[in-house]
PDB file of N, CA and C in Angstrom:
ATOM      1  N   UNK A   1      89.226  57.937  43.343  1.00  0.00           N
ATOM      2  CA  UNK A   1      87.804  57.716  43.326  1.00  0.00           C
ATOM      3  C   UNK A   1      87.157  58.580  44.391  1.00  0.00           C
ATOM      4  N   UNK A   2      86.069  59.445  43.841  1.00  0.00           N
ATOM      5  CA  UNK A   2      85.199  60.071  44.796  1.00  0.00           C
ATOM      6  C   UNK A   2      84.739  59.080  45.801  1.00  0.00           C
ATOM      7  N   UNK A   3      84.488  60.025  47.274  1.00  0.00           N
ATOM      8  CA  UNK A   3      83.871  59.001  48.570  1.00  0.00           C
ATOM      9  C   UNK A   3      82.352  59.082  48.210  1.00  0.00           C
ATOM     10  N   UNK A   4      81.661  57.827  48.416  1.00  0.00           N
ATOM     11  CA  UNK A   4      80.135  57.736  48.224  1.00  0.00           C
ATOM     12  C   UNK A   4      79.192  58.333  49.247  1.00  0.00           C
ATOM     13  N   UNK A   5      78.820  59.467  49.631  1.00  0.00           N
ATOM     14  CA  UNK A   5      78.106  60.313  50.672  1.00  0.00           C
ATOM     15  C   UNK A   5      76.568  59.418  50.816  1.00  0.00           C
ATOM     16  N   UNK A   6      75.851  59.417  49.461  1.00  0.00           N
ATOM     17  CA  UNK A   6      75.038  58.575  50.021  1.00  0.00           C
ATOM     18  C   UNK A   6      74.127  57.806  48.761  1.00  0.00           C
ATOM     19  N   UNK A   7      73.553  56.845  49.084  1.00  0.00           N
ATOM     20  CA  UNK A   7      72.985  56.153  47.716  1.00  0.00           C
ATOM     21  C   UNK A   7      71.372  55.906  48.135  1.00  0.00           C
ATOM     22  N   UNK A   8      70.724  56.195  47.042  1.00  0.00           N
ATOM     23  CA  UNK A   8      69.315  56.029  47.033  1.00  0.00           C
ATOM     24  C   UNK A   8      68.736  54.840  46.149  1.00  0.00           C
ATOM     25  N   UNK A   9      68.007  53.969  46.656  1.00  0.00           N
ATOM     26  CA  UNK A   9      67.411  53.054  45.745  1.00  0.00           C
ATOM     27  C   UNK A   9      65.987  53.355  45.652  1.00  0.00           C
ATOM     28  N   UNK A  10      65.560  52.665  44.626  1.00  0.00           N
ATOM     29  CA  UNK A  10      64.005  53.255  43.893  1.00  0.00           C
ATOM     30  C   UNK A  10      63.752  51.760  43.044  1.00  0.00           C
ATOM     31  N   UNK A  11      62.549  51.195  43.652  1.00  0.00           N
ATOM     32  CA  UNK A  11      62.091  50.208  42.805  1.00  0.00           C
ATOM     33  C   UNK A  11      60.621  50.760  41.563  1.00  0.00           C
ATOM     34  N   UNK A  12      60.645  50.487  40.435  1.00  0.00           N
ATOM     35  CA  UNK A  12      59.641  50.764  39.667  1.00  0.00           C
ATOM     36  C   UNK A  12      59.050  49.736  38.926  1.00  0.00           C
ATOM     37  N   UNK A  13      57.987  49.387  38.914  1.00  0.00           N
ATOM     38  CA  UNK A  13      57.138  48.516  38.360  1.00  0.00           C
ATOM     39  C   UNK A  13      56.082  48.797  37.261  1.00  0.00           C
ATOM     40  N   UNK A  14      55.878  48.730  35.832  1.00  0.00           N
ATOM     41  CA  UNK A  14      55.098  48.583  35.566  1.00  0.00           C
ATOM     42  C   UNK A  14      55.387  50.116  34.559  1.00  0.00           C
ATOM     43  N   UNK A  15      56.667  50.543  34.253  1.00  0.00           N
ATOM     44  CA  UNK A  15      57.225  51.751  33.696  1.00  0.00           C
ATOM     45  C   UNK A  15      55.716  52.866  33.673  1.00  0.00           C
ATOM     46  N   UNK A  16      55.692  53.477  32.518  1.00  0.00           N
ATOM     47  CA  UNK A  16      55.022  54.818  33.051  1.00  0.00           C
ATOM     48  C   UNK A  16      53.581  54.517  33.155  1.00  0.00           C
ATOM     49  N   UNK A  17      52.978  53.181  33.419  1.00  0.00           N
ATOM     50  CA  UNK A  17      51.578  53.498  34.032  1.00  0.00           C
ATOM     51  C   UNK A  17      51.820  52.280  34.742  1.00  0.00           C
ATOM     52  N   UNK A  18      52.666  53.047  36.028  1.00  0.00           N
ATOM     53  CA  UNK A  18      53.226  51.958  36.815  1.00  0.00           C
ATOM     54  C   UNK A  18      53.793  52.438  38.523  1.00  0.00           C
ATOM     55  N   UNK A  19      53.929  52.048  39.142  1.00  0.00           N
ATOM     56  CA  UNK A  19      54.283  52.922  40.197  1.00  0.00           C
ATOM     57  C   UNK A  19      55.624  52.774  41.192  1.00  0.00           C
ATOM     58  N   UNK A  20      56.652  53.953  41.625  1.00  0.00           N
ATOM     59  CA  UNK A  20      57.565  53.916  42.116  1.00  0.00           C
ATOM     60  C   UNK A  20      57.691  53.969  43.398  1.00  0.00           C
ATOM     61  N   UNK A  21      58.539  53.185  44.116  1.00  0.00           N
ATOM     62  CA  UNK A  21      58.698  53.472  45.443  1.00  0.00           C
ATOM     63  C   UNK A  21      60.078  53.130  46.122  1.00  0.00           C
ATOM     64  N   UNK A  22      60.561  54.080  47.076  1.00  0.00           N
ATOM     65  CA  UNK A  22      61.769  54.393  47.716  1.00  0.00           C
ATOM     66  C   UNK A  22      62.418  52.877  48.479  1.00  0.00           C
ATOM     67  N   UNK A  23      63.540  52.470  48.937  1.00  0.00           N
ATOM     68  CA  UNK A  23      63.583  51.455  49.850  1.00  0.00           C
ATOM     69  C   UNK A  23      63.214  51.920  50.982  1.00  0.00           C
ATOM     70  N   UNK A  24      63.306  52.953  51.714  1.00  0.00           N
ATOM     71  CA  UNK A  24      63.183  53.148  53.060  1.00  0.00           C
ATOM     72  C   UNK A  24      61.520  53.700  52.814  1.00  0.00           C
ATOM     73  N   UNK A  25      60.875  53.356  52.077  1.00  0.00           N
ATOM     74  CA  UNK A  25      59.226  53.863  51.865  1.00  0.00           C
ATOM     75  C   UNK A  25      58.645  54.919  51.650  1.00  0.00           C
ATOM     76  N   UNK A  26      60.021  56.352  52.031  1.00  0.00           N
ATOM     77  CA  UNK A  26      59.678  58.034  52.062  1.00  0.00           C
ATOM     78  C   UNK A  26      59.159  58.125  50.894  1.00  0.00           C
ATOM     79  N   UNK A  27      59.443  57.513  49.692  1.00  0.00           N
ATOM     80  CA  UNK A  27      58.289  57.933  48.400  1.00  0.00           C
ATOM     81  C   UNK A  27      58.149  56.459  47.451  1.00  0.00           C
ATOM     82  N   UNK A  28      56.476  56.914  47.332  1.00  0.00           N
ATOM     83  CA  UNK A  28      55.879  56.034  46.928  1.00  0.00           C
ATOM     84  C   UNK A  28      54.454  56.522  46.375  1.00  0.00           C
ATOM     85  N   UNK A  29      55.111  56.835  44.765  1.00  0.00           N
ATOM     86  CA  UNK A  29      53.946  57.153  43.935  1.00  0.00           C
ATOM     87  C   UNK A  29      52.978  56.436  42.457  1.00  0.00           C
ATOM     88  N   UNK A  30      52.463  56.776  42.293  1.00  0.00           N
ATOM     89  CA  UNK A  30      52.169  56.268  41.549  1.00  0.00           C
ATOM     90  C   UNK A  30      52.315  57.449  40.044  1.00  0.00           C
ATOM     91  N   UNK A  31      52.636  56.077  38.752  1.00  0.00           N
ATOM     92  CA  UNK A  31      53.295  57.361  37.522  1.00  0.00           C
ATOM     93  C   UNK A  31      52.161  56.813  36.436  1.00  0.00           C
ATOM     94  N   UNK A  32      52.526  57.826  35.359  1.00  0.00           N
ATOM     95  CA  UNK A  32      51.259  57.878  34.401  1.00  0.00           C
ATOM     96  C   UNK A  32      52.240  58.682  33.047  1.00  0.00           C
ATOM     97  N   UNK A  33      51.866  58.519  31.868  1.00  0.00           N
ATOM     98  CA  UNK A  33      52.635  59.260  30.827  1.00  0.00           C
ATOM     99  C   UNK A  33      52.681  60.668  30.907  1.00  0.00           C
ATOM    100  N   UNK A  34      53.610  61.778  30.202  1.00  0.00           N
ATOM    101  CA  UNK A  34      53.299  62.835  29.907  1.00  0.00           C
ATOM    102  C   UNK A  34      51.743  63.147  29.574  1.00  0.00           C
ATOM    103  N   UNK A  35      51.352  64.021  29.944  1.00  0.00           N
ATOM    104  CA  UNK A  35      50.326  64.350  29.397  1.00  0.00           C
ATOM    105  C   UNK A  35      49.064  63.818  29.852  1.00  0.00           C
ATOM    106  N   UNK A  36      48.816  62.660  29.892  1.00  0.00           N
ATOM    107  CA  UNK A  36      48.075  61.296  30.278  1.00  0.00           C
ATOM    108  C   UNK A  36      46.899  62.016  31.435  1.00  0.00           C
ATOM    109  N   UNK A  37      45.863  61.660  31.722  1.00  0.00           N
ATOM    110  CA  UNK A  37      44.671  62.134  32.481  1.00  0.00           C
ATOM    111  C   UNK A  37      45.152  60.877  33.226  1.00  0.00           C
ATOM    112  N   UNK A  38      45.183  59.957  33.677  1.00  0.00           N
ATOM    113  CA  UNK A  38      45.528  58.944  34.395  1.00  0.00           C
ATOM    114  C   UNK A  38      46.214  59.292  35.892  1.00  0.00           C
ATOM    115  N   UNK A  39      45.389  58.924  36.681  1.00  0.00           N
ATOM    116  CA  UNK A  39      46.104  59.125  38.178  1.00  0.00           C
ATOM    117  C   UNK A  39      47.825  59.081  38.340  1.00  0.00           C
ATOM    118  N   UNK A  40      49.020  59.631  39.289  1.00  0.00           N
ATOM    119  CA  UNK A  40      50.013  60.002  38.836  1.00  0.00           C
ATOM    120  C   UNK A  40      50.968  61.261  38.322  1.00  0.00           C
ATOM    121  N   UNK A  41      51.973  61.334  38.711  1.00  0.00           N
ATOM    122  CA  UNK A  41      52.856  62.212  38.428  1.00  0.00           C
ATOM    123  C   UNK A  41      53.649  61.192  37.125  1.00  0.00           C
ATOM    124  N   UNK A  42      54.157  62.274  35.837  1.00  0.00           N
ATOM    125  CA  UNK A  42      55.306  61.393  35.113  1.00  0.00           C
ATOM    126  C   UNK A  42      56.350  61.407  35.618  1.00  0.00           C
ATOM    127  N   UNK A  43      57.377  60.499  35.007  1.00  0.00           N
ATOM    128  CA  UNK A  43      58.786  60.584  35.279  1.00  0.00           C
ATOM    129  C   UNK A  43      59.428  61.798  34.711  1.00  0.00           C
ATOM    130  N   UNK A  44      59.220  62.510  34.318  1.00  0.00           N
ATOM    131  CA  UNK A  44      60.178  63.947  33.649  1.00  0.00           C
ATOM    132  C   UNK A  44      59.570  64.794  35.264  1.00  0.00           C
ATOM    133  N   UNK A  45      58.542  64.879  35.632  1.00  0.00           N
ATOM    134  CA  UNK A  45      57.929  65.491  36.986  1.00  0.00           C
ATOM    135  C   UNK A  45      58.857  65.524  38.026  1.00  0.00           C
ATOM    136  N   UNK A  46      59.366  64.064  38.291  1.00  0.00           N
ATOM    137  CA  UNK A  46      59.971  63.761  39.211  1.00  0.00           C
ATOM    138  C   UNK A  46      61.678  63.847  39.065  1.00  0.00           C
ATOM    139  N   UNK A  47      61.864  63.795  37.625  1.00  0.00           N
ATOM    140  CA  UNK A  47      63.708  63.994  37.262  1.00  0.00           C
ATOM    141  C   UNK A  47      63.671  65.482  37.821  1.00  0.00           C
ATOM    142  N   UNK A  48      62.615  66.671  37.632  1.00  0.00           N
ATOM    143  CA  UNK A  48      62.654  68.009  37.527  1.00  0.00           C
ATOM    144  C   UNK A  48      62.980  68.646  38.659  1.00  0.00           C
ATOM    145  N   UNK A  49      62.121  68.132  39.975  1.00  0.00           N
ATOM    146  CA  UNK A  49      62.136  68.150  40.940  1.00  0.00           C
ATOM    147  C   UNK A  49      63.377  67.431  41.573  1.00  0.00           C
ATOM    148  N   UNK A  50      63.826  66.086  41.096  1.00  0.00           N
ATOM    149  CA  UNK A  50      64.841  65.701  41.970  1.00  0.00           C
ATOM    150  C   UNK A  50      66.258  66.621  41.635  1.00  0.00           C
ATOM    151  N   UNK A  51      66.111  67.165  40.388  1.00  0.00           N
ATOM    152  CA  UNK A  51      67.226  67.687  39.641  1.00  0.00           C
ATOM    153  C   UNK A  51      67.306  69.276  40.443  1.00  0.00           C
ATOM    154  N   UNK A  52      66.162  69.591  40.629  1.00  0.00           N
ATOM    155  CA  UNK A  52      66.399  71.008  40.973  1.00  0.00           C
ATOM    156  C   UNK A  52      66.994  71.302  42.324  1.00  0.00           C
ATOM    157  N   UNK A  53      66.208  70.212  43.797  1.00  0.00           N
ATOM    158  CA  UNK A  53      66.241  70.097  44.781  1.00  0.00           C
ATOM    159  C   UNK A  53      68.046  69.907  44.826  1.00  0.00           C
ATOM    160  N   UNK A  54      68.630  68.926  43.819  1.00  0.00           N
ATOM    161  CA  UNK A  54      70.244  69.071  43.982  1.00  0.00           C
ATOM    162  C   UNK A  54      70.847  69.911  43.589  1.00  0.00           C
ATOM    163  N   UNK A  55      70.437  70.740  42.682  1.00  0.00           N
ATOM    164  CA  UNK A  55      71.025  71.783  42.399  1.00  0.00           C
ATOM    165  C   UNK A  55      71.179  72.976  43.053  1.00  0.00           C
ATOM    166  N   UNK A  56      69.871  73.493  43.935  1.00  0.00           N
ATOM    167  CA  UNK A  56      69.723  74.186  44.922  1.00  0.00           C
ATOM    168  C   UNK A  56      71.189  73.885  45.763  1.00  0.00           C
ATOM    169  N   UNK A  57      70.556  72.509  46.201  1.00  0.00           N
ATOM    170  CA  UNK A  57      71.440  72.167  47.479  1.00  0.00           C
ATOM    171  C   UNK A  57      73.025  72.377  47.395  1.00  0.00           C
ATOM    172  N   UNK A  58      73.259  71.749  45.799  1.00  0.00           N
ATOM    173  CA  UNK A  58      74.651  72.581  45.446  1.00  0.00           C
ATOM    174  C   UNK A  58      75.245  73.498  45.640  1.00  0.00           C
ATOM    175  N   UNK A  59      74.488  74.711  45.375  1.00  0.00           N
ATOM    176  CA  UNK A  59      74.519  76.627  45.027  1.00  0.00           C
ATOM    177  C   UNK A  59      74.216  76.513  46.527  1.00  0.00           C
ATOM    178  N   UNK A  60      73.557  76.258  47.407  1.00  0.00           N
ATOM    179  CA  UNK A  60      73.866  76.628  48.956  1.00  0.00           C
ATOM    180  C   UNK A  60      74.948  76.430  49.328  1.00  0.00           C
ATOM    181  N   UNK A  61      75.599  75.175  49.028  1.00  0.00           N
ATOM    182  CA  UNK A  61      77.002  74.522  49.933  1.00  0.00           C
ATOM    183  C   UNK A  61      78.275  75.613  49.158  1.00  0.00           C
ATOM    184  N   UNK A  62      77.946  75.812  47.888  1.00  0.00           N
ATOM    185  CA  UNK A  62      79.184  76.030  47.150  1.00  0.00           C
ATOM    186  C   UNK A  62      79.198  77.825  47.673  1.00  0.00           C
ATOM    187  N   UNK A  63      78.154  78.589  47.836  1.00  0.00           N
ATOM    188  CA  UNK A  63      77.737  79.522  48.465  1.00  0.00           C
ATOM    189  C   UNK A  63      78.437  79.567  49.707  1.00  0.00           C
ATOM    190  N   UNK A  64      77.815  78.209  51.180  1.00  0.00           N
ATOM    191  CA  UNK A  64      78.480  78.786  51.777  1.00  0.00           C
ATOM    192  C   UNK A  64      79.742  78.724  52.523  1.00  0.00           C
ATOM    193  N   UNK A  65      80.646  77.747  51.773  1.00  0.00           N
ATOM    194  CA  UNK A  65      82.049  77.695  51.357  1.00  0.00           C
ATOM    195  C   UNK A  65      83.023  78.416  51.157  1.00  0.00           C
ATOM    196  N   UNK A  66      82.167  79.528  50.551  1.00  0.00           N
ATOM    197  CA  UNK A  66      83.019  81.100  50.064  1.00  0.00           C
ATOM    198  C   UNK A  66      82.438  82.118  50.912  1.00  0.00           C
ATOM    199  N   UNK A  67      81.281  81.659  51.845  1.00  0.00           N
ATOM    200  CA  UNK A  67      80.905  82.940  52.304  1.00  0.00           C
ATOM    201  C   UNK A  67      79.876  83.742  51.891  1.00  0.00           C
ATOM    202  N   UNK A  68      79.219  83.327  51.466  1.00  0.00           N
ATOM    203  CA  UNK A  68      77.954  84.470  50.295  1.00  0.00           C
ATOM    204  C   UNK A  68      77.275  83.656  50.742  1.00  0.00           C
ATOM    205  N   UNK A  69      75.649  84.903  50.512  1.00  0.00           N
ATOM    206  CA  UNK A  69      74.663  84.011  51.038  1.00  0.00           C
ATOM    207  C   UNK A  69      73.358  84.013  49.682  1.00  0.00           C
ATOM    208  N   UNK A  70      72.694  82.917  49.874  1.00  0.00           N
ATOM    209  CA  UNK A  70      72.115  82.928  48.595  1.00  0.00           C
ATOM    210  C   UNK A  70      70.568  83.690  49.158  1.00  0.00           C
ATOM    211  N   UNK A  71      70.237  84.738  47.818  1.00  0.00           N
ATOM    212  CA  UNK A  71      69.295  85.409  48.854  1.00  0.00           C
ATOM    213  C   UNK A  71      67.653  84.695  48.525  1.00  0.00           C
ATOM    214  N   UNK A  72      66.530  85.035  49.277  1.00  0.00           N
ATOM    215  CA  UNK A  72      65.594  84.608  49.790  1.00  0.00           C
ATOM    216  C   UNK A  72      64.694  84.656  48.103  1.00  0.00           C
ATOM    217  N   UNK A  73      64.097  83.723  47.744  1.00  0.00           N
ATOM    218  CA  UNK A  73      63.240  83.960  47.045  1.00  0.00           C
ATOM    219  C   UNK A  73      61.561  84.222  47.206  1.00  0.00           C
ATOM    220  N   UNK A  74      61.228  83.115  48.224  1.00  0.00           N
ATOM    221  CA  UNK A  74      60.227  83.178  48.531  1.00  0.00           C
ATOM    222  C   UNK A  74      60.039  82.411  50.117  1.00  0.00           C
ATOM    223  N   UNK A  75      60.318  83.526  50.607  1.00  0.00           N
ATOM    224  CA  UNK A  75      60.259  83.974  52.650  1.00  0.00           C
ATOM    225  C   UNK A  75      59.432  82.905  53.315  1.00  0.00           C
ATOM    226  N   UNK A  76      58.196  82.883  52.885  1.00  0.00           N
ATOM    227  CA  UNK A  76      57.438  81.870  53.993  1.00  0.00           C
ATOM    228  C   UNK A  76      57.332  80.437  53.361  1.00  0.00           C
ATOM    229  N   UNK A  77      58.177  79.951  52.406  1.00  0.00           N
ATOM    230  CA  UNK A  77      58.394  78.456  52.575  1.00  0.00           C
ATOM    231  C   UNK A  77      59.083  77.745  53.238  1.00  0.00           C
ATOM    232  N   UNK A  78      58.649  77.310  54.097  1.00  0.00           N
ATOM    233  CA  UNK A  78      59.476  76.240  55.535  1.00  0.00           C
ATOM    234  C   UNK A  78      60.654  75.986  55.090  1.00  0.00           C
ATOM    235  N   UNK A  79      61.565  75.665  55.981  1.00  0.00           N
ATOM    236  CA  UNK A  79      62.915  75.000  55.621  1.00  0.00           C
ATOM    237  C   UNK A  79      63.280  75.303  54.325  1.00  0.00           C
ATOM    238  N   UNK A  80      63.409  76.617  54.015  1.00  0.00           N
ATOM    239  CA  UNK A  80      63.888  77.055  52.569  1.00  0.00           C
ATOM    240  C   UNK A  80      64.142  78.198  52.860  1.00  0.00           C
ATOM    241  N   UNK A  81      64.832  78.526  51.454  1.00  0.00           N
ATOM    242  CA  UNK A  81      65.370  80.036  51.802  1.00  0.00           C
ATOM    243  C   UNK A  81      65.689  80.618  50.562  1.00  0.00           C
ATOM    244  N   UNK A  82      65.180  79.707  49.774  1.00  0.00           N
ATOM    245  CA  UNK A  82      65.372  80.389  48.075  1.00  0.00           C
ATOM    246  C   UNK A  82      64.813  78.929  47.431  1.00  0.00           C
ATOM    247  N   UNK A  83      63.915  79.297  46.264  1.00  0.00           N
ATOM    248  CA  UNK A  83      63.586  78.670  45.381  1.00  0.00           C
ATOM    249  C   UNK A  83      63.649  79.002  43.639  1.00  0.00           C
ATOM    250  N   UNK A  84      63.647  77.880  43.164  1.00  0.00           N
ATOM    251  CA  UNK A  84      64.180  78.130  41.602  1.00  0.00           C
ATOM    252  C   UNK A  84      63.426  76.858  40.980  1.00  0.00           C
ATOM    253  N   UNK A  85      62.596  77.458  40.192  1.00  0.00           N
ATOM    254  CA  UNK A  85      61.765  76.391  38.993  1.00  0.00           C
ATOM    255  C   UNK A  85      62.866  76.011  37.613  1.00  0.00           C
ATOM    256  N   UNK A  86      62.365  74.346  37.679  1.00  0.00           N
ATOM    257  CA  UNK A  86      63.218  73.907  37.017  1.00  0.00           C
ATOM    258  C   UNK A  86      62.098  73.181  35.790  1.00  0.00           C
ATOM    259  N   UNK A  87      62.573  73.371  34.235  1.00  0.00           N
ATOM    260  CA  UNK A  87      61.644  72.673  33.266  1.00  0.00           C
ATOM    261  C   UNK A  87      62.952  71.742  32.908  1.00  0.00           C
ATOM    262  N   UNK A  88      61.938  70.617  32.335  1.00  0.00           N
ATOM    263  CA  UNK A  88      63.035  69.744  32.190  1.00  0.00           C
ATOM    264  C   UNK A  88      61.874  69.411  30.323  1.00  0.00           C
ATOM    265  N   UNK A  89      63.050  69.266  29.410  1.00  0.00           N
ATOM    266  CA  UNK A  89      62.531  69.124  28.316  1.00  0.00           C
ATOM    267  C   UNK A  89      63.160  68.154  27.714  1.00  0.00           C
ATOM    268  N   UNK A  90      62.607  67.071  27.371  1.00  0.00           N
ATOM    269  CA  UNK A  90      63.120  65.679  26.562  1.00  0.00           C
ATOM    270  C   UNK A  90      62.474  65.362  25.381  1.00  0.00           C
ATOM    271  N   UNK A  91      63.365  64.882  24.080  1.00  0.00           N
ATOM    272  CA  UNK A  91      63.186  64.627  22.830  1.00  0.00           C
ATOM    273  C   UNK A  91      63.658  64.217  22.500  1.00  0.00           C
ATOM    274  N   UNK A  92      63.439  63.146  21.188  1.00  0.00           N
ATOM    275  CA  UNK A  92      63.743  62.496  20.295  1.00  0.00           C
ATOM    276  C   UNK A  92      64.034  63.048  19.132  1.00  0.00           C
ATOM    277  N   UNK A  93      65.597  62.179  18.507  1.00  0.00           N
ATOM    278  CA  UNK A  93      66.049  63.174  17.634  1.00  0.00           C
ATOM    279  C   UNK A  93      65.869  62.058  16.545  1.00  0.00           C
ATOM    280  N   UNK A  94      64.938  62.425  15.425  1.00  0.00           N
ATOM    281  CA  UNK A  94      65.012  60.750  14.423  1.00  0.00           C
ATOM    282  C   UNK A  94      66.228  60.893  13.367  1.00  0.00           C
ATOM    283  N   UNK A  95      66.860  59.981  12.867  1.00  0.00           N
ATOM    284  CA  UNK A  95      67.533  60.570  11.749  1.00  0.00           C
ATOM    285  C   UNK A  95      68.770  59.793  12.106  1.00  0.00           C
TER     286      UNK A  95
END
């Protein structure tokens, strides 16, 4: 069995016109549907972002493990040193 590095909890209330928040309080937003004019970020917003931020963080460690360095995408964002946009696309398959 893999060792557990670290676990995040997230309470949500009220699904997508409803609002989420962290146990330790660092996030706490409020959500709204795709699309939706309604105050809020959706949940695909936030999978995109949480998905990318680990993936990054991945390709750094696995990077610098071997020695290579991952190069700069865009220089004057704080505490960064490469960035990569992530779309996240979800559907229903009927049938």
């Amino acid at each position: 069995m893999s060792k557990v590095i670290y676990t995040g909890t997230t309470s949500t209330t009220g699904g997508r016109d409803g609002a989420s928040r962290t146990s330790d309080g660092r996030l706490d937003v409020k959500l709204s549907p795709p699309g939706s004019s309604a105050p809020g970020t959706n949940p695909e917003q936030l999978f995109a972002a949480a998905w990318s931020a680990c993936f990054l963080g991945a390709i750094g460690r696995a990077a610098a493990e071997r020695q290579l360095r991952v190069p700069p995408m865009q220089p004057s964002t704080p505490r960064s040193t490469s960035s990569r946009t992530m779309t996240v696309v979800m559907s229903c398959r009927r049938g």
